[in-house]
C-alpha atoms as a PDB file:
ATOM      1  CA  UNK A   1      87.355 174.221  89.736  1.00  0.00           C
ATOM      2  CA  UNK A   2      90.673 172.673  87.938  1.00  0.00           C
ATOM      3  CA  UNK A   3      90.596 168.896  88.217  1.00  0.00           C
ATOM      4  CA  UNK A   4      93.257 168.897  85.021  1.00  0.00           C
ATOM      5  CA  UNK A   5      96.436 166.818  86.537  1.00  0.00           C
ATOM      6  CA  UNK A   6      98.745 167.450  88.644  1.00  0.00           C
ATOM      7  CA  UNK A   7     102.795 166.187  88.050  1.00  0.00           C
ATOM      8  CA  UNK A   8     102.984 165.771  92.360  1.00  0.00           C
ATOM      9  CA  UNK A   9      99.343 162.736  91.475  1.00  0.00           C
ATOM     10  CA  UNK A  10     101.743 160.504  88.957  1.00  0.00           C
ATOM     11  CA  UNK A  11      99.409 157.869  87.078  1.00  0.00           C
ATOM     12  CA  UNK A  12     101.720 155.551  89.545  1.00  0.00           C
ATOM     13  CA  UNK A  13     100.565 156.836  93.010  1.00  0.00           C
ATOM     14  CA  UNK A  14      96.766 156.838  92.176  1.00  0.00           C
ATOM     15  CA  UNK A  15      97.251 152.749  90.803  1.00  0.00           C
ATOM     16  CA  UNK A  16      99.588 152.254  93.864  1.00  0.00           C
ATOM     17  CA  UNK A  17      95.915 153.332  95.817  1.00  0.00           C
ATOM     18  CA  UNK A  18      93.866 151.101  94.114  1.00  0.00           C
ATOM     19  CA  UNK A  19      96.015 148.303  94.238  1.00  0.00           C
ATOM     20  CA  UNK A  20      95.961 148.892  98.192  1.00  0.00           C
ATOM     21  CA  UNK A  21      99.555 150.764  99.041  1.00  0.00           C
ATOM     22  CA  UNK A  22      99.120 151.873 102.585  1.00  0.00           C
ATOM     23  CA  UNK A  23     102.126 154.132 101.527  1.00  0.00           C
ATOM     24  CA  UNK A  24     100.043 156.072  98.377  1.00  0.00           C
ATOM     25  CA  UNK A  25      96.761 156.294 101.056  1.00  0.00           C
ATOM     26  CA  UNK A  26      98.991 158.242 103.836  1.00  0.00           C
ATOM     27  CA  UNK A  27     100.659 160.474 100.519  1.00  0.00           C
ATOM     28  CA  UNK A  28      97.136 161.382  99.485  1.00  0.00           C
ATOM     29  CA  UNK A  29      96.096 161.748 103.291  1.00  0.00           C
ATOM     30  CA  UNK A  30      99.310 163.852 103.587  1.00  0.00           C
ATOM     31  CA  UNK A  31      98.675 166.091 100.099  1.00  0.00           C
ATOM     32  CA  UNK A  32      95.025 166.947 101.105  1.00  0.00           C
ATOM     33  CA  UNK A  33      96.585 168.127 104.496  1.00  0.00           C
ATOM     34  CA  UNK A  34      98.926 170.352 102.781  1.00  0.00           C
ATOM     35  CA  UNK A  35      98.103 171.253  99.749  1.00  0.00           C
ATOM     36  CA  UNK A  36      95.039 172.921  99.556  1.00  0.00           C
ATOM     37  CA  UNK A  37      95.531 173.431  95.906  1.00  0.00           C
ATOM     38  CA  UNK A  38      95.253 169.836  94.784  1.00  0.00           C
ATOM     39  CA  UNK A  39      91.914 169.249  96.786  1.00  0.00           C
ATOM     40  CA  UNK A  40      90.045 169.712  93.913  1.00  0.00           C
ATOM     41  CA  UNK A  41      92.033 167.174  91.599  1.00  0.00           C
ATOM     42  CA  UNK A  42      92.228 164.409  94.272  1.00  0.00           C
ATOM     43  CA  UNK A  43      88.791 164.655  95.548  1.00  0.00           C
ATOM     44  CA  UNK A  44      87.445 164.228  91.946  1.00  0.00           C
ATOM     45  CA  UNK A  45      89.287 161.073  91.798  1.00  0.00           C
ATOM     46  CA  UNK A  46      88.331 160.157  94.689  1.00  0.00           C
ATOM     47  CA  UNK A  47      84.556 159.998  94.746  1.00  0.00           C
ATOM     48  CA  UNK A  48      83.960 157.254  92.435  1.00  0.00           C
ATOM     49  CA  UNK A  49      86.081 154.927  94.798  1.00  0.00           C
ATOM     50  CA  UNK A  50      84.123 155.650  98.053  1.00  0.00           C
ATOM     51  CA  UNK A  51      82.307 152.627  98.912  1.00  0.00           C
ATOM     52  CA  UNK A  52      80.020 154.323 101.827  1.00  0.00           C
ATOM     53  CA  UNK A  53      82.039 153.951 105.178  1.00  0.00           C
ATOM     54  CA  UNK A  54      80.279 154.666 108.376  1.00  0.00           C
ATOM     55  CA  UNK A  55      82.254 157.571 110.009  1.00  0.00           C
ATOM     56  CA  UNK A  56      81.845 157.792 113.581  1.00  0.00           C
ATOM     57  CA  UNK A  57      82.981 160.683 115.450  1.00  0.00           C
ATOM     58  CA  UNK A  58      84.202 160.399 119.424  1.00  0.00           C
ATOM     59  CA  UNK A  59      84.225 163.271 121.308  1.00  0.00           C
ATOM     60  CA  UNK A  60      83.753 164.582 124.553  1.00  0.00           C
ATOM     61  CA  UNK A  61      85.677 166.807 127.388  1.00  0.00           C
ATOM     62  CA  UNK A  62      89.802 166.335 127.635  1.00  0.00           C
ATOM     63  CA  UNK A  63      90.242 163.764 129.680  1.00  0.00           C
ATOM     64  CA  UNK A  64      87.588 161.307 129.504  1.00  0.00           C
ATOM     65  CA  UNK A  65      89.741 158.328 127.928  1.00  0.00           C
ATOM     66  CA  UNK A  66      88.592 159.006 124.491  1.00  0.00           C
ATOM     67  CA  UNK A  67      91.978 157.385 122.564  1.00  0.00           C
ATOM     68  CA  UNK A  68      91.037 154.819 125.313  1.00  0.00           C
ATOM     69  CA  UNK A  69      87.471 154.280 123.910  1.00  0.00           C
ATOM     70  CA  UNK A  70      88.929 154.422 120.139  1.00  0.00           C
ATOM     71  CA  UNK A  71      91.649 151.803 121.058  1.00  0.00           C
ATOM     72  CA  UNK A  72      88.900 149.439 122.548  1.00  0.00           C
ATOM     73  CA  UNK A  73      86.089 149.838 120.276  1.00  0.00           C
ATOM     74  CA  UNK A  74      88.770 148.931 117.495  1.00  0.00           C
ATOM     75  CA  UNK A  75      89.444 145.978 119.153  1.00  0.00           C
ATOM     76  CA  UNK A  76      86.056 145.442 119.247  1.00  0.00           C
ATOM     77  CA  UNK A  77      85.426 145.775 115.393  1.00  0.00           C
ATOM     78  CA  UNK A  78      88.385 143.910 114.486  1.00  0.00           C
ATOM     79  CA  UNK A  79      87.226 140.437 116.557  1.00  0.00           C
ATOM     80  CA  UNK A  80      84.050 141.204 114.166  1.00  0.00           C
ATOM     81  CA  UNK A  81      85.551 141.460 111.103  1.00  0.00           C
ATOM     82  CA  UNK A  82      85.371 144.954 110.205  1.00  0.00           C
ATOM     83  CA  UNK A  83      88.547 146.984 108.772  1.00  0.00           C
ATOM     84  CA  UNK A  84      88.898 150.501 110.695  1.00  0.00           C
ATOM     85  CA  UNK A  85      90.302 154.117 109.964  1.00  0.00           C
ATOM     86  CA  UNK A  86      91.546 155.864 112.653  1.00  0.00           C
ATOM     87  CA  UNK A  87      91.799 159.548 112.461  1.00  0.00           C
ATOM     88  CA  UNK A  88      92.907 161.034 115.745  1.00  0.00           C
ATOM     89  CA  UNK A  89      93.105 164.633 115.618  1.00  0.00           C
ATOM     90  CA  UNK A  90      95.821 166.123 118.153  1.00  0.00           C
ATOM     91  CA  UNK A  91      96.853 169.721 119.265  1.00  0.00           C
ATOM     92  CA  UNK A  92      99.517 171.461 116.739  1.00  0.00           C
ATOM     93  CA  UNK A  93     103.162 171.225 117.668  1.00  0.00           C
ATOM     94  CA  UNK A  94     104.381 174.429 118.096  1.00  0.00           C
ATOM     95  CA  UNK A  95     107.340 173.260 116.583  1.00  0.00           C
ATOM     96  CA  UNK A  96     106.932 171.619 113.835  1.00  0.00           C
ATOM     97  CA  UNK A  97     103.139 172.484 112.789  1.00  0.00           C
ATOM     98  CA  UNK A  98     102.057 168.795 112.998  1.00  0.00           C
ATOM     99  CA  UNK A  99     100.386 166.408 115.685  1.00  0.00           C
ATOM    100  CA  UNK A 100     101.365 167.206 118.926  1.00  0.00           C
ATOM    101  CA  UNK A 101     101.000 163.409 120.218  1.00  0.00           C
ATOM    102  CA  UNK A 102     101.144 161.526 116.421  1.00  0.00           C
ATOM    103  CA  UNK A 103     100.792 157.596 115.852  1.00  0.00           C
ATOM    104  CA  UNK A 104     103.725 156.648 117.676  1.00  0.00           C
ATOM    105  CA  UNK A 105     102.289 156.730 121.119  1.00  0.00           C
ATOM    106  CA  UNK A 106      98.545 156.366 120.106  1.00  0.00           C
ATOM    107  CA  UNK A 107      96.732 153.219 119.968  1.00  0.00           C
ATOM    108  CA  UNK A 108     100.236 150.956 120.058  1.00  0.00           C
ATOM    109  CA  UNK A 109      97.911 147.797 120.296  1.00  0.00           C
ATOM    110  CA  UNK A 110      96.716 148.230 116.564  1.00  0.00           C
ATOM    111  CA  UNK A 111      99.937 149.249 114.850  1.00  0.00           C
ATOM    112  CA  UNK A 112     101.436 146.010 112.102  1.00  0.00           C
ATOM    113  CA  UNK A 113      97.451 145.393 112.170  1.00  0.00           C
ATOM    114  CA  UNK A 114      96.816 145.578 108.057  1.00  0.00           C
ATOM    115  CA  UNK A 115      92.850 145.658 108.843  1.00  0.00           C
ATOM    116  CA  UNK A 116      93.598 149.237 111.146  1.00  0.00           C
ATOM    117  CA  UNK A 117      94.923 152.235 109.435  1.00  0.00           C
ATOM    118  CA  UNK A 118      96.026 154.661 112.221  1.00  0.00           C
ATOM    119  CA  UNK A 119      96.478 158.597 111.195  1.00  0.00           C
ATOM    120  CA  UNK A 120      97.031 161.940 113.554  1.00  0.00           C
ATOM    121  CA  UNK A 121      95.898 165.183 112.156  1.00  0.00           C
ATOM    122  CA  UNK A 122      97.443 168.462 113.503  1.00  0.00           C
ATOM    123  CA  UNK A 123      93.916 170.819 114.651  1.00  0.00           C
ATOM    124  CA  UNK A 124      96.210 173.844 113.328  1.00  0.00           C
ATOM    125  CA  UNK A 125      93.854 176.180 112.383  1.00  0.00           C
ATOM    126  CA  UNK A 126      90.379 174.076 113.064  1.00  0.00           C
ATOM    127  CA  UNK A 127      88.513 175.803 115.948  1.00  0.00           C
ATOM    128  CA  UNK A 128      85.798 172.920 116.162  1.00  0.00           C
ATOM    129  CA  UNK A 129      87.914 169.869 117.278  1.00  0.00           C
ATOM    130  CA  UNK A 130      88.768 168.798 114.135  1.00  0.00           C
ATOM    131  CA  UNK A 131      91.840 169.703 111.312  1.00  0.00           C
ATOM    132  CA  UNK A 132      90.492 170.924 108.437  1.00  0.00           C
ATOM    133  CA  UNK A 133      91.776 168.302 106.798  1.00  0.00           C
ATOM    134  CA  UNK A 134      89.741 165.762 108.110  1.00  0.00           C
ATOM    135  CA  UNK A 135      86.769 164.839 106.342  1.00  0.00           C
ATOM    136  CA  UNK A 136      89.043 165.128 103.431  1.00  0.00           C
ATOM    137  CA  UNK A 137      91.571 162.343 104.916  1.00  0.00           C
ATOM    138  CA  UNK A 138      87.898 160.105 105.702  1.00  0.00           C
ATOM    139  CA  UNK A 139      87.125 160.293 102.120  1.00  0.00           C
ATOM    140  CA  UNK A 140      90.783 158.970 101.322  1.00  0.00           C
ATOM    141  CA  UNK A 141      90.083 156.077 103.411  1.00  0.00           C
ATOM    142  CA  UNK A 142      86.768 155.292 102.066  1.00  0.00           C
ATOM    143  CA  UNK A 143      88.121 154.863  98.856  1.00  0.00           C
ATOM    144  CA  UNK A 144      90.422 152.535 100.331  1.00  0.00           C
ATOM    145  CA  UNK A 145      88.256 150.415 101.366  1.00  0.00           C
ATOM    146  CA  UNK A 146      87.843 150.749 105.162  1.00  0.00           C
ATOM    147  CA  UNK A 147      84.170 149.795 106.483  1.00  0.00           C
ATOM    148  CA  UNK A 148      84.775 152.218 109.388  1.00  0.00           C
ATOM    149  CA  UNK A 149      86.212 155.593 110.091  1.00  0.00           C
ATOM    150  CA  UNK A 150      86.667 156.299 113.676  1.00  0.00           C
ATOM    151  CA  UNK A 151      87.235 160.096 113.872  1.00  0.00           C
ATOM    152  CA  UNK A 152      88.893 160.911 117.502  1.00  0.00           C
ATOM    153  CA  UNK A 153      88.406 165.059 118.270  1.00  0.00           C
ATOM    154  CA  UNK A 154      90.342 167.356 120.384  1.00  0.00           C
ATOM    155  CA  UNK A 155      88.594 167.915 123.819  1.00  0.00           C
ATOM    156  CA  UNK A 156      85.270 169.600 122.709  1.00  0.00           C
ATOM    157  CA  UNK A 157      82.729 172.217 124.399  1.00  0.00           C
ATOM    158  CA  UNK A 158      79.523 173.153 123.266  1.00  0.00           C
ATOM    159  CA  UNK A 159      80.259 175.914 120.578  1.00  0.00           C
ATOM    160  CA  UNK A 160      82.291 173.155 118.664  1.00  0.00           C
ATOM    161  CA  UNK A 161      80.592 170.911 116.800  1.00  0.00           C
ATOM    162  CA  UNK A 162      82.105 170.466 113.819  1.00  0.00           C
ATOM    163  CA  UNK A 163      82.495 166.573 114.579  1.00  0.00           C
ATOM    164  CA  UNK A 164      78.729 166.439 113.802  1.00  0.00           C
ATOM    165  CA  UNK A 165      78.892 167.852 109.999  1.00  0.00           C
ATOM    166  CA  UNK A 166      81.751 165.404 109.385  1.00  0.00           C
ATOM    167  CA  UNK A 167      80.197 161.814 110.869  1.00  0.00           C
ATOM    168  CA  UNK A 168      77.569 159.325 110.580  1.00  0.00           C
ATOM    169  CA  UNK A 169      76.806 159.082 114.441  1.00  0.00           C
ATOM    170  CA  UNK A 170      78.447 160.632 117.184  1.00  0.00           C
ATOM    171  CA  UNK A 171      79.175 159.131 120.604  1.00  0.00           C
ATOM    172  CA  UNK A 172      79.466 160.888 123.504  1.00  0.00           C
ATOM    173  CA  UNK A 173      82.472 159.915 125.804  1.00  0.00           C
ATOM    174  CA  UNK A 174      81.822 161.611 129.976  1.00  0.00           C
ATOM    175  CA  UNK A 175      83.418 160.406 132.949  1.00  0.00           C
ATOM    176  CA  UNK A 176      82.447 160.425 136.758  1.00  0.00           C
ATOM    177  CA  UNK A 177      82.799 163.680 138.251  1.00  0.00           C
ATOM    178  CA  UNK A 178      81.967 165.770 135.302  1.00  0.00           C
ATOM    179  CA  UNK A 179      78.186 166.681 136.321  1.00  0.00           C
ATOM    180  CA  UNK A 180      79.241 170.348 135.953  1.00  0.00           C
ATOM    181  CA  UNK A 181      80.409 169.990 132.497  1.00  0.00           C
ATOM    182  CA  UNK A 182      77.062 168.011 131.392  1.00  0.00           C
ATOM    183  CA  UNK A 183      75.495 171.308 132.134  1.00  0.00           C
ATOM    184  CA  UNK A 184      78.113 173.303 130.131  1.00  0.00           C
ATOM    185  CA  UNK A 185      77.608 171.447 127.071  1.00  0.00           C
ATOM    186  CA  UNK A 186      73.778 170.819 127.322  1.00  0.00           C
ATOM    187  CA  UNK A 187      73.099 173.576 125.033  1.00  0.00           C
ATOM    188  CA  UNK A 188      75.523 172.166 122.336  1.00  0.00           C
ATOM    189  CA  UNK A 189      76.921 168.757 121.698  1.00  0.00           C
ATOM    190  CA  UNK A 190      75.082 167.229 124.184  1.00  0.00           C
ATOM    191  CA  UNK A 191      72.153 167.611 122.015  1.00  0.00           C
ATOM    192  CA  UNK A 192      73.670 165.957 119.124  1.00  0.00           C
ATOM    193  CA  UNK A 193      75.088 162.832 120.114  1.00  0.00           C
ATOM    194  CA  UNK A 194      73.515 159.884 119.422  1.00  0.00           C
ATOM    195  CA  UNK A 195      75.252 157.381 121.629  1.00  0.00           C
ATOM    196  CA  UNK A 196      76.105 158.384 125.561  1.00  0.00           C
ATOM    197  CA  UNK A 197      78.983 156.495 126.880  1.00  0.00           C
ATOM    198  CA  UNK A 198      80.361 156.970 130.625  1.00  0.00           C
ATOM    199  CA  UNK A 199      83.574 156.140 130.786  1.00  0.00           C
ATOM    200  CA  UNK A 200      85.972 155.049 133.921  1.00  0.00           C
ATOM    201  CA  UNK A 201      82.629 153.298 135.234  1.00  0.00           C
ATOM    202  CA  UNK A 202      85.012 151.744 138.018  1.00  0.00           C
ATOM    203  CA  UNK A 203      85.622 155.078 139.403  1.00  0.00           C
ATOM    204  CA  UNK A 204      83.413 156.530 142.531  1.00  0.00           C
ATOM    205  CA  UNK A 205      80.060 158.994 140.778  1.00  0.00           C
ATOM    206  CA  UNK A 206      78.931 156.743 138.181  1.00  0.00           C
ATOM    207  CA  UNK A 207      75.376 156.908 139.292  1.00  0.00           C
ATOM    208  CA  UNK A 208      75.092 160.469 139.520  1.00  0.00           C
ATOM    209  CA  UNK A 209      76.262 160.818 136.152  1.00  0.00           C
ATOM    210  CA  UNK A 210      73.926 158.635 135.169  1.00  0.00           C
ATOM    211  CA  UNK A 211      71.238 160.024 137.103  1.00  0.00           C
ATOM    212  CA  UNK A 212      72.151 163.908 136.003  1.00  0.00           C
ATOM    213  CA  UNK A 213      72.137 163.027 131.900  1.00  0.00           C
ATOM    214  CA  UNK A 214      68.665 160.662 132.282  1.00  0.00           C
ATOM    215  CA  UNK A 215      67.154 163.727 134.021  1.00  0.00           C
ATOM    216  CA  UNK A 216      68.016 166.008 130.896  1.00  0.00           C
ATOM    217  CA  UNK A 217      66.437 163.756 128.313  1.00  0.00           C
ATOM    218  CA  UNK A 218      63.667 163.634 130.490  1.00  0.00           C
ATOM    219  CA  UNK A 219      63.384 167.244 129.542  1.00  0.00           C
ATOM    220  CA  UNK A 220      63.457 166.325 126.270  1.00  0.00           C
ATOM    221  CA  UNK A 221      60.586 163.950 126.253  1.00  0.00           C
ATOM    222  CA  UNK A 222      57.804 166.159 125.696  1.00  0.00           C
ATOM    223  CA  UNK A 223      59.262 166.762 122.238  1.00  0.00           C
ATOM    224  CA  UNK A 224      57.382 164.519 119.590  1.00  0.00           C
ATOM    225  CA  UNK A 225      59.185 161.496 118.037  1.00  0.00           C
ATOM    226  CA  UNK A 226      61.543 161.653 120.458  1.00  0.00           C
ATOM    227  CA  UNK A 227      63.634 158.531 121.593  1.00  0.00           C
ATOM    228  CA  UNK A 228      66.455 158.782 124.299  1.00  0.00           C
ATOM    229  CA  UNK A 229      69.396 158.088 122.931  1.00  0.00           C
ATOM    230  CA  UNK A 230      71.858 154.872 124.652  1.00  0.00           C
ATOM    231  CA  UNK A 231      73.023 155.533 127.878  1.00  0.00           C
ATOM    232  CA  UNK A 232      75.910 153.106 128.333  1.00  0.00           C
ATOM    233  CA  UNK A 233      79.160 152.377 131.041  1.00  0.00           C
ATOM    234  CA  UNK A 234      82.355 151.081 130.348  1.00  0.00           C
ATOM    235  CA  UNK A 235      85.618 151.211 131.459  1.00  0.00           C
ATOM    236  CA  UNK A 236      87.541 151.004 128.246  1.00  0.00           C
ATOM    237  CA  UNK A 237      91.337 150.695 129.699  1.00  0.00           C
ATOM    238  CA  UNK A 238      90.189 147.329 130.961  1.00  0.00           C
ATOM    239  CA  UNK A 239      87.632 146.722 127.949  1.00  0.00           C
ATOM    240  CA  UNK A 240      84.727 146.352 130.347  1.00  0.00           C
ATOM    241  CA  UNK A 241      81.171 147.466 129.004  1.00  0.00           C
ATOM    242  CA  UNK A 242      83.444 147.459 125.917  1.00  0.00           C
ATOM    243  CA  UNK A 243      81.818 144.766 123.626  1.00  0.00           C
ATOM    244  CA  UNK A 244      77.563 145.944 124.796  1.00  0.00           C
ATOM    245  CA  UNK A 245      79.361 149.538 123.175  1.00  0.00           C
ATOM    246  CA  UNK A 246      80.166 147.924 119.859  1.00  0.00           C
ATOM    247  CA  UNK A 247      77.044 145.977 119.916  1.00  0.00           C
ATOM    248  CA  UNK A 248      75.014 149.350 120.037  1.00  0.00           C
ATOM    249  CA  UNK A 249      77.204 150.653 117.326  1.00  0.00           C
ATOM    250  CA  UNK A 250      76.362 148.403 115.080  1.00  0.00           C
ATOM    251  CA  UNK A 251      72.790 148.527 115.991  1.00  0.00           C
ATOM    252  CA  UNK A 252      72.781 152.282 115.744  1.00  0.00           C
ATOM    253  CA  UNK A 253      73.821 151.995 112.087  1.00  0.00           C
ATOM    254  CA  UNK A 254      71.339 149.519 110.980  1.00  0.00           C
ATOM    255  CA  UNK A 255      69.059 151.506 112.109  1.00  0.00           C
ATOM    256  CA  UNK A 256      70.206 155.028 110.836  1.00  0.00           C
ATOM    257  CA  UNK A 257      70.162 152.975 107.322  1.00  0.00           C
ATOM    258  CA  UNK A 258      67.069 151.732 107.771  1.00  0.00           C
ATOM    259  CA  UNK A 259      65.782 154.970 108.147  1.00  0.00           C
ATOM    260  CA  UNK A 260      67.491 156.555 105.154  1.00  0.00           C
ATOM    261  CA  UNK A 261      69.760 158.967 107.840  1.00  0.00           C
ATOM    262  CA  UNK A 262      72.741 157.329 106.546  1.00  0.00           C
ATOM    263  CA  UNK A 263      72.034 158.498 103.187  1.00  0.00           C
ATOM    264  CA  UNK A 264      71.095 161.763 104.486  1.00  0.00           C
ATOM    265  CA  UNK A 265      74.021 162.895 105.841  1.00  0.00           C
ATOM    266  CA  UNK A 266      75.928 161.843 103.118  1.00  0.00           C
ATOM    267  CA  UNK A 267      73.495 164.530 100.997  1.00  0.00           C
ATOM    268  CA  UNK A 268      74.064 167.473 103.589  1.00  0.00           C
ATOM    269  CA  UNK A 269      77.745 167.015 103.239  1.00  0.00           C
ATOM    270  CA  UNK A 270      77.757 167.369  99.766  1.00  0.00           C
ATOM    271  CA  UNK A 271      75.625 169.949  99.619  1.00  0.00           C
ATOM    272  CA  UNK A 272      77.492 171.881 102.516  1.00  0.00           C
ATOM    273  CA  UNK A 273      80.512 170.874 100.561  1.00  0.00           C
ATOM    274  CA  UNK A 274      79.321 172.432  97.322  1.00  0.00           C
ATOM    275  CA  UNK A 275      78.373 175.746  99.200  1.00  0.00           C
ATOM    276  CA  UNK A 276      81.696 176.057 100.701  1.00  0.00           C
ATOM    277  CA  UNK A 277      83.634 176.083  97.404  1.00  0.00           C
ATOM    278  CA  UNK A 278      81.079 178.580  95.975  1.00  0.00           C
ATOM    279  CA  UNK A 279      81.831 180.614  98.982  1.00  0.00           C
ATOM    280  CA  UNK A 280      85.620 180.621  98.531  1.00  0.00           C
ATOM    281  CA  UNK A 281      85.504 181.110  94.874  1.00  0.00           C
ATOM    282  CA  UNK A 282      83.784 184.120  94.983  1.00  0.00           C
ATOM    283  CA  UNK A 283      85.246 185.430  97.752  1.00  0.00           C
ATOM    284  CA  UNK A 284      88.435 184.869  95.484  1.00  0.00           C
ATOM    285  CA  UNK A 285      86.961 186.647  92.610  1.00  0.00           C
ATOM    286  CA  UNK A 286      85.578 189.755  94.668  1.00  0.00           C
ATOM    287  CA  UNK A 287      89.119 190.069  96.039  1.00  0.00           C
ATOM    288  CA  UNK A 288      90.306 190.167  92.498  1.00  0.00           C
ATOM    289  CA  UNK A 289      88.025 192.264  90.932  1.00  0.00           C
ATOM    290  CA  UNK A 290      88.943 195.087  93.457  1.00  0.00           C
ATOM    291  CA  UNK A 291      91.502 195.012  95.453  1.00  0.00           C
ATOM    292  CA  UNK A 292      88.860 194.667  98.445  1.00  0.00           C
ATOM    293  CA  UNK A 293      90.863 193.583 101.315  1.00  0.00           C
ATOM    294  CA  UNK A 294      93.120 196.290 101.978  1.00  0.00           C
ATOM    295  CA  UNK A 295      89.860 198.282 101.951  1.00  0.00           C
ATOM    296  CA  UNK A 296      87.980 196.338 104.000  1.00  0.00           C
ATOM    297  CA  UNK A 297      91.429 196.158 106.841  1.00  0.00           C
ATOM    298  CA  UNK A 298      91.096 200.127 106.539  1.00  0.00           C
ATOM    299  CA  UNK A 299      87.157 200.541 107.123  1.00  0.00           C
ATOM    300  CA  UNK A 300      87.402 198.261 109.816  1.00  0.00           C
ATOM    301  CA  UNK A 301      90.072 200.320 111.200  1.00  0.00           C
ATOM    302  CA  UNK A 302      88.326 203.280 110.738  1.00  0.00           C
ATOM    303  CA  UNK A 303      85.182 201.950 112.304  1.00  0.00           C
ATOM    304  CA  UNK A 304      86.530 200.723 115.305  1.00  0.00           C
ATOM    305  CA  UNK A 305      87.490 204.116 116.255  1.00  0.00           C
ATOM    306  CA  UNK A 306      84.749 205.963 115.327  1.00  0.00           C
ATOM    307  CA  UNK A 307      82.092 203.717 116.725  1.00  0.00           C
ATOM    308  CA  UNK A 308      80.197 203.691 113.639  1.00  0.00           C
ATOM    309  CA  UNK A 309      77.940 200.785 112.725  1.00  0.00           C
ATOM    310  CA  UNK A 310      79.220 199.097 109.770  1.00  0.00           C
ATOM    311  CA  UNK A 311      76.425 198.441 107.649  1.00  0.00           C
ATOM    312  CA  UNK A 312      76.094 201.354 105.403  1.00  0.00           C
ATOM    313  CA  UNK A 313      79.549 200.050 104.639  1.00  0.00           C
ATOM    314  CA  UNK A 314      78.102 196.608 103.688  1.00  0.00           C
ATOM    315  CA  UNK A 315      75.586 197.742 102.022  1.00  0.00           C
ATOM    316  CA  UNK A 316      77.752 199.740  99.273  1.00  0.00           C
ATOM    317  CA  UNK A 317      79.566 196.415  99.129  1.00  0.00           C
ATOM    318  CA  UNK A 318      76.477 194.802  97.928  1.00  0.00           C
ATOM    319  CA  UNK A 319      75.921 197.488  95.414  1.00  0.00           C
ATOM    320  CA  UNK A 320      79.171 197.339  93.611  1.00  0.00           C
ATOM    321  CA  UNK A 321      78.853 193.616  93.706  1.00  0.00           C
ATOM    322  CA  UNK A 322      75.359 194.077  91.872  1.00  0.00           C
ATOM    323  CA  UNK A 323      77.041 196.326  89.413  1.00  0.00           C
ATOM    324  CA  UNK A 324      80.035 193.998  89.336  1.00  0.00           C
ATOM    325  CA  UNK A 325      77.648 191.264  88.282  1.00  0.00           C
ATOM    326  CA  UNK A 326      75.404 193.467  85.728  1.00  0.00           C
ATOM    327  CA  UNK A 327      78.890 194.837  84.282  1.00  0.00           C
ATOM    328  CA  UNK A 328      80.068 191.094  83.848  1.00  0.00           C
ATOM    329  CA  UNK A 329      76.349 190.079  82.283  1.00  0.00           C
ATOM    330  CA  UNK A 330      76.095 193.162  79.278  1.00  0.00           C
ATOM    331  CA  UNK A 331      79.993 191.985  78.517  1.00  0.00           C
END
């Protein structure tokens, strides 16, 4: 992996960073977004600045007042004394390939705040209600200092869950109404967060939705160890229920580091992390080495009209890669 330097990360932008330039954060924010092929450099300069933020991920249906939620739990941190991230990640613009609702209309409240640090992400290509670019961007803002990263998804079903391999603890935002979707999403997400939050708790069908999510961890019960997670209600446009949210925050993380979980998921994102790069680089190389893809486009082709299953295919794959790799050894 090259991590030799780069003329677009001048010696002046990285002590710009450390000397707290909100300007050189969104540039880095901005490079990692773009340029794919400085990850490696920044990153590596990166990690010995990262102080251990909490990232917190809030997702949830479209709809439910999540930028709602973010906005007031923000407020909520700030009164406290905590400085924030925000990373809101928004449908691409068609147009120009960024975010399709950006930081001028989001969270308005919070912007000339120096303790809040407010950036949209364009999904583009992420299929799991996240950019790609994301946990990059929270490690940015670690290193800058923030003591939380709010990270603000796309609406979210139950296949994407990519929220959870990028955060500390993830809350769950419903609304009234939405006892059909708690069903959709019981065999994904709704499994993995660790806060429950019912939003719009002034609107008519609180109680059912209540009533519907304590039956399914009463399913759950039987399983050992098991602790419900906090059911709460709020109605975050009018910051009710807001401040007993923030309060279980904060008591959610001193528990998680109690426990070591903390800790934990900061070792499963490296480690993910590292098996990801090992992925692409040999991926890389195989293309190299032979030409592969235009191969693989025709056998697919070829398969698809014949039926065939492709794993004789695969399997002389994996036997030039073997010689590949014995070739490469005796050299």
């Amino acid at each position: 992996m090259n991590t030799q330097p780069s003329r677009v990360l001048s010696p002046e932008l990285w002590e710009q960073f450390r000397q707290g330039s909100r300007i050189a954060c969104a540039r880095l924010v901005s490079l990692l977004e773009n340029r794919p092929d400085l990850h490696p450099e920044i990153r590596h300069r990166l990690f010995p600045l990262q102080r251990g933020a909490v990232r917190i991920g809030i997702t949830g249906p479209p709809g439910v007042g999540k930028s709602t939620v973010t906005s007031a739990l923000t407020r909520q941190a700030r009164v406290a004394g905590h400085t924030l991230a925000v990373i809101a990640v928004d449908p691409t613009s068609p147009f120009s390939g960024g975010a399709f609702l950006g930081d001028r209309i989001r969270m308005q409240d919070h912007i000339g705040d120096p303790g809040v640090f407010i950036r949209s992400l364009a999904s583009r290509d992420g299929h799991g209600g996240l950019s790609p670019a994301t946990p990059y961007a929270a490690e940015v803002f670690d290193a800058f200092g923030m003591d939380w990263i709010l990270i603000e998804t796309v609406g979210v079903g139950q296949a994407e869950l990519d929220v959870l391999n990028c955060v500390d603890i993830v809350i769950l935002v419903l609304q009234p109404g939405t006892g059909d979707i708690i069903q959709a999403l019981k065999a994904g997400i709704m499994e993995a967060g660790d806060i429950f939050l019912i939003n719009k708790a002034d609107q008519p069908g609180v109680d059912m939705v209540l009533d519907s999510l304590r039956f399914i961890f009463q399913m759950d019960a039987h399983r050992p160890g098991y602790v419900p997670p906090p059911l709460l209600t709020a109605a975050a446009h009018t910051g009710t229920g807001m401040s007993e949210v923030f309060e279980t925050v904060e008591q959610v993380i001193a528990k998680f580091r109690r426990e070591g979980r903390l800790r934990e998921k900061r070792r499963q994102r490296l480690e993910q992390d590292i098996r990801e790069y090992i992925q692409q680089e040999l991926w890389h190389r195989y293309l190299q080495l032979t030409d592969a893809q235009p191969e693989i486009t025709r056998v697919a082709r070829e398969l698809t009209d014949s039926g065939r299953s492709p794993f004789p295919y695969i399997e002389q794959l994996k036997s030039r890669i073997r010689m590949e790799r014995n070739h490469d050894q005796e050299s």
